[in-house]
Protein backbone atom coordinates (compact mmCIF):
# COMPACT_ATOMS: atom_id res chain seq x y z
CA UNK A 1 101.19 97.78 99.45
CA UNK A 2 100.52 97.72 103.16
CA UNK A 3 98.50 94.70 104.05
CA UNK A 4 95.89 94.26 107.50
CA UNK A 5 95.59 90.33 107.81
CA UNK A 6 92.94 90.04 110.67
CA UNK A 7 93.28 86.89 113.51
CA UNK A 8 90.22 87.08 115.09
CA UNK A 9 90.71 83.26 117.17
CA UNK A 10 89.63 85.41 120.35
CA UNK A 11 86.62 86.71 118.58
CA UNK A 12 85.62 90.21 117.68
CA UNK A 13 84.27 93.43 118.52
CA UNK A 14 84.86 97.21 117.81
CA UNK A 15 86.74 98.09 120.78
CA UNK A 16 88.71 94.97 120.09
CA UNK A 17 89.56 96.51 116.35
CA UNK A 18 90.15 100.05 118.22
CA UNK A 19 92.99 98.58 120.08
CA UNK A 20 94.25 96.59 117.75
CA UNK A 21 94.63 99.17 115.21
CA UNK A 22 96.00 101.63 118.30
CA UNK A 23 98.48 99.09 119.23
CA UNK A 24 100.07 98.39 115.88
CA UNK A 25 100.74 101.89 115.60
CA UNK A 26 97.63 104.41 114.50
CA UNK A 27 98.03 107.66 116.40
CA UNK A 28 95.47 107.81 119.46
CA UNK A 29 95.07 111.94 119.14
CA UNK A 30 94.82 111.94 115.81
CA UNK A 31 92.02 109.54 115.57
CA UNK A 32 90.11 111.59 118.59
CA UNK A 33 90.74 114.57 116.83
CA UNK A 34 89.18 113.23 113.53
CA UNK A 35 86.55 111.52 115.56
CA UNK A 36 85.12 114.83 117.16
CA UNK A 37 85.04 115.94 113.81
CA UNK A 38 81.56 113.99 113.66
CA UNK A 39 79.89 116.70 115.51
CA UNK A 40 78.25 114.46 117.95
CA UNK A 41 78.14 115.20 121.54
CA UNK A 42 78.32 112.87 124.44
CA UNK A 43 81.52 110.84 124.11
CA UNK A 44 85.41 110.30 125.18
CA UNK A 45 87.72 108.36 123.94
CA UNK A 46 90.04 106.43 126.60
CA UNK A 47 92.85 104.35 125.86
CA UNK A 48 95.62 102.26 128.61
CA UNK A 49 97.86 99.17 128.14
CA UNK A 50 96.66 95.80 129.33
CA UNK A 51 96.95 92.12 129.73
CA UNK A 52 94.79 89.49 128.77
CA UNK A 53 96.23 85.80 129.66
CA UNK A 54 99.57 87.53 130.36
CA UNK A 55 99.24 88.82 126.73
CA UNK A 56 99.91 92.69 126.56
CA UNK A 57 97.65 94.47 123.96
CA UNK A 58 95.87 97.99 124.03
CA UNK A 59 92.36 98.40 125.28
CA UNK A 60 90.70 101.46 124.13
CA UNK A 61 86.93 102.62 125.74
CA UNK A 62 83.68 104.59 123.95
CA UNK A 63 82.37 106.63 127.42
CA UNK A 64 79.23 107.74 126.40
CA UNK A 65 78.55 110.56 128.73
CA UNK A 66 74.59 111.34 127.42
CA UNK A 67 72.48 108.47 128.18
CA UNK A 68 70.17 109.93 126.56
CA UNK A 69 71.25 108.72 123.18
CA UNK A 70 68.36 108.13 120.63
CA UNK A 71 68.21 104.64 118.85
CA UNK A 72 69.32 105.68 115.17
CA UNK A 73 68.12 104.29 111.69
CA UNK A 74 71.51 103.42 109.76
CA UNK A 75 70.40 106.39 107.47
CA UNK A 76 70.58 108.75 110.61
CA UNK A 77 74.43 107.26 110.78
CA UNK A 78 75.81 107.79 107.68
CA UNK A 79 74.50 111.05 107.48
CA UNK A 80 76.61 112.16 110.46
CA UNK A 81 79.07 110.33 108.69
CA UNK A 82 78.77 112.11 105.28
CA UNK A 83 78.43 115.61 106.89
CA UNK A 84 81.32 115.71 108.57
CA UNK A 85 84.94 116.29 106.76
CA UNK A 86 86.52 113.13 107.38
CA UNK A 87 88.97 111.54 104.43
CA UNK A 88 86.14 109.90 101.62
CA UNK A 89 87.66 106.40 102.22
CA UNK A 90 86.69 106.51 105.97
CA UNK A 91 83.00 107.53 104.67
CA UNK A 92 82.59 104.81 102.22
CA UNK A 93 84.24 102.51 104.58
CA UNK A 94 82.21 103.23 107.30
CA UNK A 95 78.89 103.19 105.47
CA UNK A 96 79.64 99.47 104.28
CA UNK A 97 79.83 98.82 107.52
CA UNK A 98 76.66 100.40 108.96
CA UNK A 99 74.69 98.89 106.05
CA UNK A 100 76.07 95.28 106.74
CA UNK A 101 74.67 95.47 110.29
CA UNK A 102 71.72 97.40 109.01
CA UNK A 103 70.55 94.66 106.27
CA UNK A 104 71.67 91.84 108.91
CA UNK A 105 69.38 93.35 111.63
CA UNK A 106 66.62 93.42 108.53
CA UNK A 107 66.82 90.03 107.88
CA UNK A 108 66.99 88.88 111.33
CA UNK A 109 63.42 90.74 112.30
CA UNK A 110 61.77 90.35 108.77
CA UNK A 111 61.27 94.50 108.70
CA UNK A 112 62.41 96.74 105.70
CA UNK A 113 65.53 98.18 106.32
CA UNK A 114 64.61 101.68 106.60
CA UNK A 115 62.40 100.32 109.46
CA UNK A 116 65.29 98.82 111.11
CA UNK A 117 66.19 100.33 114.85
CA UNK A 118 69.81 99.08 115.91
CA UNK A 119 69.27 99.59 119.61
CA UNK A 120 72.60 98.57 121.57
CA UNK A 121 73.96 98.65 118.06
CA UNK A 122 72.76 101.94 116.61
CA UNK A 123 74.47 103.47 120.03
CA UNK A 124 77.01 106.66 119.76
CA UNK A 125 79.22 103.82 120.67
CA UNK A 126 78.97 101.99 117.53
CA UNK A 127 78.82 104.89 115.38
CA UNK A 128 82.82 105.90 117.17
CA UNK A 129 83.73 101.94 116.86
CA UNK A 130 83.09 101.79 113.54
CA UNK A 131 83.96 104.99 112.23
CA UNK A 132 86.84 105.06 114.51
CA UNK A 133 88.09 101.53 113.10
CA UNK A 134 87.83 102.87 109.23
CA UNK A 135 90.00 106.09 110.95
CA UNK A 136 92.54 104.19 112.31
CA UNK A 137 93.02 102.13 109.15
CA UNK A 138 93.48 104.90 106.83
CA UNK A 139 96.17 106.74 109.21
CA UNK A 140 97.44 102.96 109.15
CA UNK A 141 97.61 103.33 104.74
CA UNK A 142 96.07 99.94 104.96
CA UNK A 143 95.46 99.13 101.39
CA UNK A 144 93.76 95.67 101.49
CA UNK A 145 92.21 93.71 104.57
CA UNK A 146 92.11 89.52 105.25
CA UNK A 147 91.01 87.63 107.65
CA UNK A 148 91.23 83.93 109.14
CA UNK A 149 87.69 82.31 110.24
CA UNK A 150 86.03 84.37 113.17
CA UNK A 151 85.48 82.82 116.41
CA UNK A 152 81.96 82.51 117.92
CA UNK A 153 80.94 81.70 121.10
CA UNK A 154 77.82 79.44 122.68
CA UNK A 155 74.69 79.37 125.16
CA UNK A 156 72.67 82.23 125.42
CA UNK A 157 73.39 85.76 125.88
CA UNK A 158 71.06 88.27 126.70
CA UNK A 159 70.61 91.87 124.46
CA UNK A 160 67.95 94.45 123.89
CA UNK A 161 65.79 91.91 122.15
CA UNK A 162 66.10 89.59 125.74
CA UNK A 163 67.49 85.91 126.15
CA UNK A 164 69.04 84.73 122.28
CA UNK A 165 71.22 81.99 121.46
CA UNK A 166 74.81 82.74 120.78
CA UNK A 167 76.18 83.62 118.41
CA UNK A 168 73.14 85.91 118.24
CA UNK A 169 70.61 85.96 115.27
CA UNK A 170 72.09 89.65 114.10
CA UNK A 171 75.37 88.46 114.12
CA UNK A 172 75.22 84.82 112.57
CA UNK A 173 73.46 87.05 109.43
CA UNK A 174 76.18 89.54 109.24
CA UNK A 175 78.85 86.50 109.07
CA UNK A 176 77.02 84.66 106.25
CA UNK A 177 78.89 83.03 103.51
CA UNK A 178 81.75 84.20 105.63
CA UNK A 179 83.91 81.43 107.68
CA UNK A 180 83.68 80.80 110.94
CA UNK A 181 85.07 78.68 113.58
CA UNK A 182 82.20 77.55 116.18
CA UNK A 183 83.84 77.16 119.86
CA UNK A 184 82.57 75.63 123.19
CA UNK A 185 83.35 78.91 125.18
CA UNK A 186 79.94 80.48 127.05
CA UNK A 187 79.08 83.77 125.60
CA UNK A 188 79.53 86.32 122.90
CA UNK A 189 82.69 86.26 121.48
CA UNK A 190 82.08 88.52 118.19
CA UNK A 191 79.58 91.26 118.56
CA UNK A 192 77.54 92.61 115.38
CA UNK A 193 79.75 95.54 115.54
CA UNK A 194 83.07 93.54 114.97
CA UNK A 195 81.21 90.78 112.33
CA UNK A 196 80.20 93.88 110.34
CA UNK A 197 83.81 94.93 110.02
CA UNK A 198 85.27 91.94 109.06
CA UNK A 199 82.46 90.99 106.53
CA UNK A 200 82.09 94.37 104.68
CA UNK A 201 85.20 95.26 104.79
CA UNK A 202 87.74 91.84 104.57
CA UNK A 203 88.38 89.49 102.33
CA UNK A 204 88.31 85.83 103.85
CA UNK A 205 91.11 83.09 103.79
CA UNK A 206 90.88 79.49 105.29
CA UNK A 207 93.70 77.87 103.35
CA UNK A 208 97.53 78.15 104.61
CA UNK A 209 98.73 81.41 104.28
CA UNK A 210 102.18 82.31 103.91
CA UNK A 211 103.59 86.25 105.27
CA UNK A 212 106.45 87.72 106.59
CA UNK A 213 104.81 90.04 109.54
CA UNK A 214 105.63 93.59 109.51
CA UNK A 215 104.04 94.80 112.44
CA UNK A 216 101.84 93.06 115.45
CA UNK A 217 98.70 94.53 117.45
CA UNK A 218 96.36 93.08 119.80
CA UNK A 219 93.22 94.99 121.48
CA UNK A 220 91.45 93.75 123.86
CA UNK A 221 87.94 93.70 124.57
C-alpha cells in the first residue's frame, strides 16, 4: 500500500501538486505524453529545479499558447476528460475534482451548476493541473491520499469576479467541513484548483500522526 500524506503549511495550488508529485518521483515525459492525449491544443508543459527559502523543490509551468481559450462549463471538462484514453482512475479522479470546484463555484454565485462558468478556473490550465495531478498520482501507484489542515492566506486578492476577500468565496466553499489553518500572510495561499484536490480527493487528519517517510517532494508555486 503506497500512501500520499499531503503537507500543505505553504498552501496549495495545482502547479504546486504538479511539482510535488514530479519531484517525488512521477516521470515528467510520461505525464506530457498522457497529457496530450487530451486532444486539446494550446499548451506546454515546462518543468526546472528551484528554491524557495533555500528549500529545493520542482516547479513545473501550464504555457497556454492560445489565448483564445473559451471559459468551459465543468461538463465541457470532463468530456475531454472521458474522450480521451487515459487510465479510468485518472477519469474518475479528475471528474471529482472538476465537480468539487464546479458545485463550490455554484454555491458561491447562487446559479445551478450547469450554469456555472469557471473563468480563471475553467482555463486549459486547470483542466492540465488537475488532470495532470490525478496522472502523476497513478504513475506514482498512490493508493490512498491524507492531508494535514490547509493553509489560507488574508486581505484581499483580486480575480475575474474583481476585489474578494481571501481566502476567496470559491475556495472557502470547496474547503468546507475540511480543516484549515487561517494565517496572517497577505494573499492567496490555496487556489480553488489546489482546495479541490485536496477536498475531493484526501482524506483529512488533525490529530498526531505517526509514519516512517518513504519518499519526499516539494513543488513550488
Amino acid at each position: 500500500v503506497r500512501i500520499l500524506f499531503i503537507d500543505a503549511v505553504a498552501g496549495a495550488s495545482g502547479d504546486m501538486f504538479l511539482g510535488a508529485l514530479v519531484d517525488l518521483g512521477a516521470d515528467f515525459n510520461e505525464l506530457s505524453r498522457q497529457l496530450s492525449t487530451l486532444n486539446v491544443p494550446g499548451f506546454a508543459l515546462h518543468t526546472h529545479s528551484t528554491t524557495r527559502h533555500s528549500i529545493a523543490g520542482t516547479k513545473v509551468d501550464v504555457v497556454v499558447h492560445d489565448e483564445d481559450q473559451p471559459h468551459r462549463h465543468v461538463g465541457d471538462l470532463i468530456a475531454i476528460i472521458e474522450a480521451s484514453p487515459l487510465h479510468a482512475d485518472v477519469k474518475e479522479m479528475a471528474g471529482l475534482v472538476l465537480m468539487k470546484l464546479a458545485q463550490a463555484e455554484s454555491e458561491a454565485h447562487r446559479v445551478p451548476l450547469e450554469s456555472v462558468h469557471l473563468h480563471e478556473v475553467g482555463g486549459l490550465d486547470c483542466l492540465v493541473d488537475v488532470v495532470g495531478t490525478c496522472i502523476a498520482m497513478q504513475l506514482l501507484g498512490i493508493d490512498h491520499i491524507f492531508s494535514g489542515p490547509v493553509s489560507v492566506g488574508t486581505g484581499v486578492i483580486t480575480c475575474a469576479h474583481g476585489k474578494m476577500p481571501e481566502p476567496a468565496p470559491g475556495t472557502i466553499a470547496i474547503l468546507r467541513d475540511f480543516p484549515i489553518r487561517k494565517t496572517t500572510i497577505e494573499g492567496e495561499m490555496t487556489t480553488p484548483t489546489g482546495a479541490a484536490i485536496i477536498a475531493a480527493l484526501a482524506y483529512p487528519v488533525t490529530s498526531a500522526v505517526v509514519m516512517t517517510p518513504r519518499r519526499i517532494g516539494y513543488g513550488a508555486g
